[in-house]
C-alpha atoms as a PDB file:
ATOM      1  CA  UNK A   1      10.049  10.053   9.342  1.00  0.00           C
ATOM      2  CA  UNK A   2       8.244   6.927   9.037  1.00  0.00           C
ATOM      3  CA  UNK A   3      11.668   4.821   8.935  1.00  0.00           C
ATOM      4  CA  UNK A   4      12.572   6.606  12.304  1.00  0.00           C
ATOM      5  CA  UNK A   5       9.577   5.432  14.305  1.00  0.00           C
ATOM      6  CA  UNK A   6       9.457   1.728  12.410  1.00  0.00           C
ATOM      7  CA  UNK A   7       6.666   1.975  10.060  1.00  0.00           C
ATOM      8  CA  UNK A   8       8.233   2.352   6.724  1.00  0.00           C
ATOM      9  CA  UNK A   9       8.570  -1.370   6.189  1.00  0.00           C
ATOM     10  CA  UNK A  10       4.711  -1.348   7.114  1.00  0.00           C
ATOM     11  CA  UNK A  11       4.324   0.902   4.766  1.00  0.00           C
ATOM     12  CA  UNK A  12       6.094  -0.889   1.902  1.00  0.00           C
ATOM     13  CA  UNK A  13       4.232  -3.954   2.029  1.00  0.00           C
ATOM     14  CA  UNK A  14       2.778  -5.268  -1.109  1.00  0.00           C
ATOM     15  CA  UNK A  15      -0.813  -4.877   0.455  1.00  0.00           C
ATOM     16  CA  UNK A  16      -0.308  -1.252   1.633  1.00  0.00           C
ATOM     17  CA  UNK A  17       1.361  -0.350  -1.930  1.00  0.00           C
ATOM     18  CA  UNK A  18      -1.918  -2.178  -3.744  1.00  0.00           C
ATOM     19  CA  UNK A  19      -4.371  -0.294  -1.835  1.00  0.00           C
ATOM     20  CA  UNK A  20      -3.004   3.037  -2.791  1.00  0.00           C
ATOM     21  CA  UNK A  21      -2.650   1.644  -6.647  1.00  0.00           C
ATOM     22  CA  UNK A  22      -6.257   0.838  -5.944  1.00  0.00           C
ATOM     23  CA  UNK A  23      -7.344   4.597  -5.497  1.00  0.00           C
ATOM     24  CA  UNK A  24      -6.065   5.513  -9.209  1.00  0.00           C
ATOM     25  CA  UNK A  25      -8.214   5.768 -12.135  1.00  0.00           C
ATOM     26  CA  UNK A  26      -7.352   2.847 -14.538  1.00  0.00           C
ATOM     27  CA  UNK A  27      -5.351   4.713 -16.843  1.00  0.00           C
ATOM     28  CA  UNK A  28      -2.754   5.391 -14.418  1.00  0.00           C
ATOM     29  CA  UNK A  29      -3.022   1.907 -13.030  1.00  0.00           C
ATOM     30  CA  UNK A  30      -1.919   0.556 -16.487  1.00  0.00           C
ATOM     31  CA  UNK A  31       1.164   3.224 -16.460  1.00  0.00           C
ATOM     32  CA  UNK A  32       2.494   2.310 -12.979  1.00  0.00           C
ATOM     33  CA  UNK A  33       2.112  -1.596 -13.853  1.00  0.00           C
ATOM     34  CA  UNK A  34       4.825  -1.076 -16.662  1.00  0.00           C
ATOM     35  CA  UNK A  35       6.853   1.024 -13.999  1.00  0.00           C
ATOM     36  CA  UNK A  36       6.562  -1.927 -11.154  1.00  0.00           C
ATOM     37  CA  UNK A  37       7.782  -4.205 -13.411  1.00  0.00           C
ATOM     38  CA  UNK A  38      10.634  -2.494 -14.427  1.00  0.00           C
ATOM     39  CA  UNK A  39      11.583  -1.987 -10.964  1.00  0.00           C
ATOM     40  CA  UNK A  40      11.009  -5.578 -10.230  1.00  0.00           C
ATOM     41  CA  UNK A  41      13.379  -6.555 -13.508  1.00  0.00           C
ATOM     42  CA  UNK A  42      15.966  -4.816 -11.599  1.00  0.00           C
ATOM     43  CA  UNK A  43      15.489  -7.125  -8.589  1.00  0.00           C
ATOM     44  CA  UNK A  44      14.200  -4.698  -6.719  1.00  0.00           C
ATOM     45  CA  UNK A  45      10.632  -4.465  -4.745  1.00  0.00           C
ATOM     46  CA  UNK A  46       8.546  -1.247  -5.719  1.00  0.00           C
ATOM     47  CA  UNK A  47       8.402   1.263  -2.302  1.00  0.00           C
ATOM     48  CA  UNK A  48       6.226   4.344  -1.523  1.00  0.00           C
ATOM     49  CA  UNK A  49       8.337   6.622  -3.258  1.00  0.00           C
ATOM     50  CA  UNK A  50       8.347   5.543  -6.414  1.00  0.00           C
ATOM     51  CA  UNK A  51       4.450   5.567  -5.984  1.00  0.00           C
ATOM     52  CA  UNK A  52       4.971   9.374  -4.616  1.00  0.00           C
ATOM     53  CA  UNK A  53       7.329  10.315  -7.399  1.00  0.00           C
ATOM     54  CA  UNK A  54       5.274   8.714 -10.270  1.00  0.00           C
ATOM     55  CA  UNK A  55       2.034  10.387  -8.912  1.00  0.00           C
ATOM     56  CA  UNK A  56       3.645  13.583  -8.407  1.00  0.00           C
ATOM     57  CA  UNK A  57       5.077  13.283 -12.080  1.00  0.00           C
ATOM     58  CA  UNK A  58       1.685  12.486 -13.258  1.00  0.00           C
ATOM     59  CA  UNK A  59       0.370  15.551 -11.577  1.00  0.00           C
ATOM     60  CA  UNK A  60       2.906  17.832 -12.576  1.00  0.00           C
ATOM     61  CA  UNK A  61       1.975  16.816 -16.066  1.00  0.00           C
ATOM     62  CA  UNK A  62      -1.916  17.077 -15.766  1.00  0.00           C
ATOM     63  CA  UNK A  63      -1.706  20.449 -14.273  1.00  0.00           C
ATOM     64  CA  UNK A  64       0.749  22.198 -16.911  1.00  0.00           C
ATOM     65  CA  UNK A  65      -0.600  25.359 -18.013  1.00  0.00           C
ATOM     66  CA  UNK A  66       0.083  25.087 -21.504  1.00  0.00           C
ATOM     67  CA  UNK A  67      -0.820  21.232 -22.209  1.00  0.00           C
ATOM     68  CA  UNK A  68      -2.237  20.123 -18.765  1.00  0.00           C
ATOM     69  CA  UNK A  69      -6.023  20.680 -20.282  1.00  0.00           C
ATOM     70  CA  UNK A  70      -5.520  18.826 -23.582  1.00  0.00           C
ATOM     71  CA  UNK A  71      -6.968  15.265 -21.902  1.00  0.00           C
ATOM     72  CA  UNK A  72     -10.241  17.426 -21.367  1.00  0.00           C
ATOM     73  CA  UNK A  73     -10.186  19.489 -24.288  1.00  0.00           C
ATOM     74  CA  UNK A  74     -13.304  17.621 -25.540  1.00  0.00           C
ATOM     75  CA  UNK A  75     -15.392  17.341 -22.519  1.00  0.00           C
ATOM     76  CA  UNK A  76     -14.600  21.039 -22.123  1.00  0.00           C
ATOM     77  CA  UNK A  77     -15.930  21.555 -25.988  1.00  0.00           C
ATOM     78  CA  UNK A  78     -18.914  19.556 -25.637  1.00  0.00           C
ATOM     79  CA  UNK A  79     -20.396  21.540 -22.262  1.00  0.00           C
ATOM     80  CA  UNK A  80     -19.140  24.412 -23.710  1.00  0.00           C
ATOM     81  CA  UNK A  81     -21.375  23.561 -26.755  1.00  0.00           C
ATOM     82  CA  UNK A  82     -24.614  22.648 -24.540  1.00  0.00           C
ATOM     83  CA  UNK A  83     -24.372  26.142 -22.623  1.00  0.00           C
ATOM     84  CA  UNK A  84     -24.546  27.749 -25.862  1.00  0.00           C
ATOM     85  CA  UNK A  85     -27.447  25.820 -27.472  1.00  0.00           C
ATOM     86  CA  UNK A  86     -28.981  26.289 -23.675  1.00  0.00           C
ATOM     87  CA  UNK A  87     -28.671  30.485 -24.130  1.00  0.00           C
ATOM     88  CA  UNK A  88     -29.838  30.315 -27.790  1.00  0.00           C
END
């Protein structure tokens, strides 16, 4: 959609891309720096989909049911804790 109305190479530009990068918590920062260089060893500029598809990927993976919680698992264990000593 954005290609059809002229905004996609808007869109792509380095600033535009940086911003978004901006709004991710450093972990995934570091990630998609190894990914934007790859894509740049290919001679090729990263674009707003590969940002879409990595976040999606990375949210797919954070929200599995079986493993999605493991990241948390000690926060989780540690207030779990404190609401305990707080009934006792």
């Amino acid at each position: 959609m954005l290609e059809s109305i002229g905004y996609l190479d808007e869109v792509n530009s380095a600033d535009n891309l940086r911003s978004i990068i901006d709004c991710l918590p450093f972990h995934l920062k570091a990630k998609w720096l190894g990914i934007a260089n790859n894509i740049q060893e290919s001679h090729q500029h990263p674009r707003i989909h590969n940002i879409s598809k990595f976040i999606s990927e990375k949210a797919c993976a954070a929200n599995n049911p079986i493993f999605g919680g493991a990241l948390n698992s000690d926060k989780d264990k540690s207030k779990k804790d404190d609401r305990v000593r707080l009934v006792l």
